[in-house]
Protein backbone atom coordinates (compact mmCIF):
# COMPACT_ATOMS: atom_id res chain seq x y z
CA UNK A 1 -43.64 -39.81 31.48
CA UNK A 2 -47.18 -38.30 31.66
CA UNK A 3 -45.72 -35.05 31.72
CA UNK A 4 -43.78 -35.18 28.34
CA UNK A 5 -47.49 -36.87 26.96
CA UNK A 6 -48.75 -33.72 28.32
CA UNK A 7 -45.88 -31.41 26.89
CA UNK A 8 -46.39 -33.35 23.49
CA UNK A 9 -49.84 -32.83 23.36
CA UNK A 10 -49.78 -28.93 24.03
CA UNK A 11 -47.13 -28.59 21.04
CA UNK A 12 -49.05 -30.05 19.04
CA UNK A 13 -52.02 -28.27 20.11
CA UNK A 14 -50.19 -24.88 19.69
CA UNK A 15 -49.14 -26.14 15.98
CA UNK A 16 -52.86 -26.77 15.52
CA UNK A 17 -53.76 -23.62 16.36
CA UNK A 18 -51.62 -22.07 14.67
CA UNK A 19 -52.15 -24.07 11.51
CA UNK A 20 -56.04 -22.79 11.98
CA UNK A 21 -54.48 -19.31 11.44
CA UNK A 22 -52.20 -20.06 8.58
CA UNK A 23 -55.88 -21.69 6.85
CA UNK A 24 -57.36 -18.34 7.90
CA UNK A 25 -55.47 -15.73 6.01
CA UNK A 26 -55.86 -16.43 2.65
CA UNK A 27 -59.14 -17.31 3.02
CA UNK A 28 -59.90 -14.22 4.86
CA UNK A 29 -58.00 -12.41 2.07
CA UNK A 30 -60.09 -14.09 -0.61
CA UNK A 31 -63.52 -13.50 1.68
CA UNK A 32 -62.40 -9.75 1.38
CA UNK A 33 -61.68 -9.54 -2.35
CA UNK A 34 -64.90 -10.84 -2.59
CA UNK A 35 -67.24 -9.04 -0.59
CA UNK A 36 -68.82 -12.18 1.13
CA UNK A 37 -67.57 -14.40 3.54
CA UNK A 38 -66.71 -18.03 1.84
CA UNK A 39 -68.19 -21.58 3.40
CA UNK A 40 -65.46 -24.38 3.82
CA UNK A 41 -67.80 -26.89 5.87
CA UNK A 42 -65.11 -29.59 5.45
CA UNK A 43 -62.03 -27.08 6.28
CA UNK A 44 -63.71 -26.02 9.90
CA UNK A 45 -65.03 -29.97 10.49
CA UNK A 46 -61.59 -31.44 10.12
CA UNK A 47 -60.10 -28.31 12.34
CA UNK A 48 -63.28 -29.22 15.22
CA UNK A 49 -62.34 -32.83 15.07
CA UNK A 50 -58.37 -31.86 15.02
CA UNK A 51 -58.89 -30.60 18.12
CA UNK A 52 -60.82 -32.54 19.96
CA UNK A 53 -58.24 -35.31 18.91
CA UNK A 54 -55.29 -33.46 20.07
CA UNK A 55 -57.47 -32.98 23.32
CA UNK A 56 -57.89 -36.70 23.77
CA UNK A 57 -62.00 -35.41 23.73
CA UNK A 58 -64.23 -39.14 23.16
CA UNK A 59 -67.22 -38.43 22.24
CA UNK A 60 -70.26 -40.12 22.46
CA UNK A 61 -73.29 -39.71 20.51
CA UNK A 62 -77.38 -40.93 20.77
CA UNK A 63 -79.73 -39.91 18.21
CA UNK A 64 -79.35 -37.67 15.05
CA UNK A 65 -79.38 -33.97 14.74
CA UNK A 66 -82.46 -32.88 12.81
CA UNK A 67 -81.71 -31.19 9.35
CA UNK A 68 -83.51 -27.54 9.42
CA UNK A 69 -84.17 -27.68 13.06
CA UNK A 70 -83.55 -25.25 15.68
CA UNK A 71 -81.16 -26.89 18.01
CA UNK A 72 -80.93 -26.10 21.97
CA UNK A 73 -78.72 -27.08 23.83
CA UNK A 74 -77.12 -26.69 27.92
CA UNK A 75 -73.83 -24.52 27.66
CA UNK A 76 -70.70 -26.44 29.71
CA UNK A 77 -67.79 -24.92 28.01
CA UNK A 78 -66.26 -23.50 24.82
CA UNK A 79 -65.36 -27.30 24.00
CA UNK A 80 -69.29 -27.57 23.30
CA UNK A 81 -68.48 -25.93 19.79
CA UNK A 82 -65.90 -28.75 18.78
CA UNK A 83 -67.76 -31.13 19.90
CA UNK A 84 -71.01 -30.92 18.34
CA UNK A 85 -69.07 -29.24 15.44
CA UNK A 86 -67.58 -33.00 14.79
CA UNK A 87 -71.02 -34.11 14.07
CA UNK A 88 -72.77 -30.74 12.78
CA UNK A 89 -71.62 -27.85 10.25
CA UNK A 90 -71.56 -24.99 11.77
CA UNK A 91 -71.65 -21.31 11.61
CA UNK A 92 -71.94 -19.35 14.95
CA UNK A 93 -73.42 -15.75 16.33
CA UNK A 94 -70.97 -14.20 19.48
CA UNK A 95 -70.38 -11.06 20.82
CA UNK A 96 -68.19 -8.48 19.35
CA UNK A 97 -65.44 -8.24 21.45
CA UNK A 98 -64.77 -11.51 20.64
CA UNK A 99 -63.64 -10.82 17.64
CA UNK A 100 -60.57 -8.81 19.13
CA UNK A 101 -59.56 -12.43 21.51
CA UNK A 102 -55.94 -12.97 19.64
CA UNK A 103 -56.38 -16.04 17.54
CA UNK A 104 -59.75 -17.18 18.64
CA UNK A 105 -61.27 -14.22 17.28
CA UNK A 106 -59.71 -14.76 13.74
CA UNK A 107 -60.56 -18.13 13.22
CA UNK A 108 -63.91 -17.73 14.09
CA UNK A 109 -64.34 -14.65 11.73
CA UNK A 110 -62.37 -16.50 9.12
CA UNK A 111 -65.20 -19.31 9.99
CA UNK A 112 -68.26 -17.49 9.32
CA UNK A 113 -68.84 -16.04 12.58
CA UNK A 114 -71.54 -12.85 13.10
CA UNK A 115 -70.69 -10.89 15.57
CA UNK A 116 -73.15 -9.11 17.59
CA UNK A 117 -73.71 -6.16 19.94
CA UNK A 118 -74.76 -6.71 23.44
CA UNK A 119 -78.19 -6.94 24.05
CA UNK A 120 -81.39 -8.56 23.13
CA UNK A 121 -83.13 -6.67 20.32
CA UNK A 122 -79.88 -6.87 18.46
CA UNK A 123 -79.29 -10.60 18.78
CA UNK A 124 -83.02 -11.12 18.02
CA UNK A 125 -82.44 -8.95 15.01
CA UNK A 126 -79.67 -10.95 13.50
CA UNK A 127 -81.28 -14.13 14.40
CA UNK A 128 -83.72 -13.47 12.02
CA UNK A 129 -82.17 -12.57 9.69
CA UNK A 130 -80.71 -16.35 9.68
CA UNK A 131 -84.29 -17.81 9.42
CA UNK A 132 -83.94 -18.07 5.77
CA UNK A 133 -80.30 -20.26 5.64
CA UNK A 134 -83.10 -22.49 8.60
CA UNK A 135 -85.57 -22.53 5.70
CA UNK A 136 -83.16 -23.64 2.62
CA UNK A 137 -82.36 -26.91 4.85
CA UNK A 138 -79.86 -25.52 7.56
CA UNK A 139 -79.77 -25.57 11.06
CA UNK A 140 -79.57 -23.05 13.98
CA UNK A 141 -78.13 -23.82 17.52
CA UNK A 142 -78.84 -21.70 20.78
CA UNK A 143 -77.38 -21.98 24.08
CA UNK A 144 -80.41 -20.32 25.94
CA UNK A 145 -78.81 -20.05 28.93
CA UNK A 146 -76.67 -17.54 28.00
CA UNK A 147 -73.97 -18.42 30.23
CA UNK A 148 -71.81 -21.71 30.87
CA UNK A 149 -72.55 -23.37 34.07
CA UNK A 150 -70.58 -26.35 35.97
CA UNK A 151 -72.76 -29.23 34.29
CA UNK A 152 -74.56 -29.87 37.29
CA UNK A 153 -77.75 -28.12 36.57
CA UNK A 154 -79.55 -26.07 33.54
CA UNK A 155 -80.18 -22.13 34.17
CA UNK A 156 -83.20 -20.79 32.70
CA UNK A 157 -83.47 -20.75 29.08
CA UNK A 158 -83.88 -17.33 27.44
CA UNK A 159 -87.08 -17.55 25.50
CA UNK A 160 -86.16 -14.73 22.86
CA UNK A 161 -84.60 -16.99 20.33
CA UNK A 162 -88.00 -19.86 20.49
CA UNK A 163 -89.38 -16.84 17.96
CA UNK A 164 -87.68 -18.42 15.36
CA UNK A 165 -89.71 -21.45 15.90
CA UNK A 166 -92.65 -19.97 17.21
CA UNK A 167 -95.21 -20.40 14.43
CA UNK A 168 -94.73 -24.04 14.08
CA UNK A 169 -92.98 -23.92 10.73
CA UNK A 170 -89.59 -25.20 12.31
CA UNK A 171 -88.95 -28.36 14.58
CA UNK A 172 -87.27 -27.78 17.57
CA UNK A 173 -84.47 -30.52 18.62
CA UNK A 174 -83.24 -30.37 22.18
CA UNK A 175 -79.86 -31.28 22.36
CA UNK A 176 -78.05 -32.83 25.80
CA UNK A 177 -74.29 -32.52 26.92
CA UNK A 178 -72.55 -33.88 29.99
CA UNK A 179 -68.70 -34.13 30.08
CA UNK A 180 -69.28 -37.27 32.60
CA UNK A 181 -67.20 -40.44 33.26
CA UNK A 182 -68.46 -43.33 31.50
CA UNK A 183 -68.13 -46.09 33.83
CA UNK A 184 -68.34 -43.83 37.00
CA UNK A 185 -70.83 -41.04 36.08
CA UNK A 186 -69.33 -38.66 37.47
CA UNK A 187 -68.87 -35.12 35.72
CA UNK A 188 -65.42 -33.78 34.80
CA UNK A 189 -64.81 -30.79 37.09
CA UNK A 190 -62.03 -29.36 34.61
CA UNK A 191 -64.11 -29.60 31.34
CA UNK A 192 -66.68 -26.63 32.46
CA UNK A 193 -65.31 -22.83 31.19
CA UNK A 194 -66.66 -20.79 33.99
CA UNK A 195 -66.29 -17.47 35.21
CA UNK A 196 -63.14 -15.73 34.99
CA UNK A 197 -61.49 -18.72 33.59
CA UNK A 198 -58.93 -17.92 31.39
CA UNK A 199 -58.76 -20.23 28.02
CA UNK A 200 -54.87 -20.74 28.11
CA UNK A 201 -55.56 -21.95 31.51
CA UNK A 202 -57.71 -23.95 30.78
CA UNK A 203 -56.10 -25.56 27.80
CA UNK A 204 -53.09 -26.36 30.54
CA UNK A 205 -55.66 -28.42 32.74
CA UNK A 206 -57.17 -30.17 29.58
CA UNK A 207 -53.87 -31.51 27.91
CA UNK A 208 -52.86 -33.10 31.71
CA UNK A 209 -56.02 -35.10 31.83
CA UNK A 210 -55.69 -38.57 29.74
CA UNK A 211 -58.57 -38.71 28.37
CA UNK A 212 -62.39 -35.95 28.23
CA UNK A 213 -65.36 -37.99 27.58
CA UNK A 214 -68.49 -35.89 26.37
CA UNK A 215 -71.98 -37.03 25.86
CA UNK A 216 -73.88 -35.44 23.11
CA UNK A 217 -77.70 -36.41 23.05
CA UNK A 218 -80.15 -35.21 20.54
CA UNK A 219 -83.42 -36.01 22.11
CA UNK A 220 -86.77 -36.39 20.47
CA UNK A 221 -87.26 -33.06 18.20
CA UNK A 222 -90.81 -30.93 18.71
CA UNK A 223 -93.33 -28.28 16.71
CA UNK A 224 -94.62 -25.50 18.32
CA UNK A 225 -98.35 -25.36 19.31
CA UNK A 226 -100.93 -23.44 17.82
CA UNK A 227 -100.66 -19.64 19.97
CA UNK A 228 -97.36 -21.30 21.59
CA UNK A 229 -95.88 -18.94 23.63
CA UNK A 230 -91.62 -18.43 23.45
CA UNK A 231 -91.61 -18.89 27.30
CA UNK A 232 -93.51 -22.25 26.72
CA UNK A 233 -91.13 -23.56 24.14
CA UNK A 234 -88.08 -22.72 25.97
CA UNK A 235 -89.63 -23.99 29.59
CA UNK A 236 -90.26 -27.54 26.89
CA UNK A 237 -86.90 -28.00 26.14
CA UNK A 238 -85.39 -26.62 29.08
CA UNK A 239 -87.72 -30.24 31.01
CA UNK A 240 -86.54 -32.30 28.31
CA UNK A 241 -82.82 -31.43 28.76
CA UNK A 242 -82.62 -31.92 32.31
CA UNK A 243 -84.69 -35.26 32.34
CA UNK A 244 -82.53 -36.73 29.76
CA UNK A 245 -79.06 -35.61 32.03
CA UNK A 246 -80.78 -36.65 34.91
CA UNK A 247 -81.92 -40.45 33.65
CA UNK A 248 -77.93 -40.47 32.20
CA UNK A 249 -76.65 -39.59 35.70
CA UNK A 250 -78.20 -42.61 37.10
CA UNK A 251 -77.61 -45.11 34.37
CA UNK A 252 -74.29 -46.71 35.55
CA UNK A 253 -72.02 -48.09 33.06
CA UNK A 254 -75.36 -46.86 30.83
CA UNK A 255 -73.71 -44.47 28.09
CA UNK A 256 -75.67 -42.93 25.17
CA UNK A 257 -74.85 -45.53 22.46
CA UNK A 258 -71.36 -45.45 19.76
CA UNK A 259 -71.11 -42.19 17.67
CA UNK A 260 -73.34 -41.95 14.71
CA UNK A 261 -72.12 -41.31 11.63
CA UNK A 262 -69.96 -38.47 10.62
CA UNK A 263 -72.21 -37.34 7.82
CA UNK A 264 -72.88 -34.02 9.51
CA UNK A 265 -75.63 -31.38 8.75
CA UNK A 266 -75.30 -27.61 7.39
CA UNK A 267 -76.15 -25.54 10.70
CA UNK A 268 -75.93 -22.18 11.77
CA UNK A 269 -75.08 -21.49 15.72
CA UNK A 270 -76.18 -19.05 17.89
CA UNK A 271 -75.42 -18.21 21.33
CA UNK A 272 -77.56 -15.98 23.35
CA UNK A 273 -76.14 -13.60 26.54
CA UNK A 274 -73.03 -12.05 27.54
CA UNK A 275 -70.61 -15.09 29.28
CA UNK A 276 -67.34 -15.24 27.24
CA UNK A 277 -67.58 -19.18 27.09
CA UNK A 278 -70.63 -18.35 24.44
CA UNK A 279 -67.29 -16.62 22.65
CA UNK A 280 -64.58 -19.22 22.42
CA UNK A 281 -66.27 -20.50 19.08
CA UNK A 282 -62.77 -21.37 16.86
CA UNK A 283 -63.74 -23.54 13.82
């Protein structure tokens, strides 16, 4: 029986997908005709909240994500975009070749993706040249760490991107995830995108498992100091991220509180280095 759930769920996953594609062309085709790419905030929540529906994803949320903030957050897997997608608009910043992964690669074009060379000046460059959708009331995301890890620890944030909030002008909103057990604690070992894994693969070991829960904290937001230095800011929210994982490991039956409201906020995504987990960005 839990194998036909399972076969169930990945047809209707696939139709999903596939339905993301259908949304794409015209909209593409319209984008083109144009000359600019078109917003459809609503279109890309409902497809990010689709998904993590068809993925049996429950999600649980503490605190609210600051409007015009630049949001950082730990990197677990692609299923980080969904997920805070369901709660935050959206655009994001990935590498090029992403934009040639069949499928993925449309939708996030179709979504307002910027695609980006390899290579720090360059992502600094476009970065900046988002600052002024942060300054009209939007928000940015960065996954400092440039790569995915297991969940089990934060890598070094990548100070580059603190620029942006450098000269005090923008708050800066740490933001927590942990794919962890509610009642056990424990972290899910097959939610993490690591490596070589292959996202086909790892859609196989998703739709098997009955249910993903994902905790989604935004913690207390923060101004930069007077002379603040990037590496500063970035070693800030770097603490603040693992103390807030840490106290959650320990709290026992102790989950962030029910989701907040589904209003969600206008934001702009970026994420920084050269992991292909920072690419998987469909919306």
């Amino acid at each position: 029986m839990r194998g036909l759930v399972a076969v169930r769920r990945a047809a209707l996953l696939m139709l999903h997908l596939g339905s993301g594609a259908l949304l794409s062309l015209p909209l593409s085709i319209l984008s083109t005709l144009l000359g600019k790419p078109l917003r459809t905030p609503a279109l890309v929540r409902w497809w990010h909240r689709r998904l993590c529906h068809l993925l049996a994803i429950r999600i649980r949320v503490s605190g609210q994500p600051r409007r015009g903030a630049l949001l950082v957050g730990n990197h677990v897997s692609w299923l980080d975009i969904p997920v805070i997608g369901t709660h935050v608009e959206a655009h994001f910043l990935a590498k090029r070749e992403v934009r040639d992964w069949p499928l993925i690669g449309w939708l996030a074009a179709t979504a307002g993706t910027a695609f980006i060379d390899r290579g720090a000046h360059h992502a600094l460059t476009v970065a900046a040249a988002l600052r002024e959708r942060i300054q009209e009331g939007q928000t940015l995301m960065v996954f400092p760490e440039g790569t995915t890890t297991d969940g089990t620890r934060v890598q070094r944030f990548h100070p580059r991107l603190f620029a942006l909030a450098q000269d005090g002008t923008i708050p800066i909103q740490p933001v927590a995830i942990a794919y962890r057990d509610p009642e056990t604690r424990q972290l899910n070992p097959l939610a993490p995108f690591l490596g070589e894994d292959d996202l086909f693969a790892h859609l196989t070991r998703l739709v098997t498992q009955h249910q993903v829960h994902v905790e989604v904290q935004f913690l207390t937001p923060f101004h930069a100091p007077a002379q603040a230095r990037r590496a500063d800011l970035a070693n800030r929210a770097h603490q603040s991220i693992t103390a807030a994982l840490h106290a959650a490991a320990g709290s026992a039956h102790q989950a962030p509180g029910p989701p907040t409201s589904q209003t969600a906020s206008p934001a702009v995504a970026v994420v920084v280095g050269e992991h292909h987990a920072g690419a998987a960005h469909a919306t």
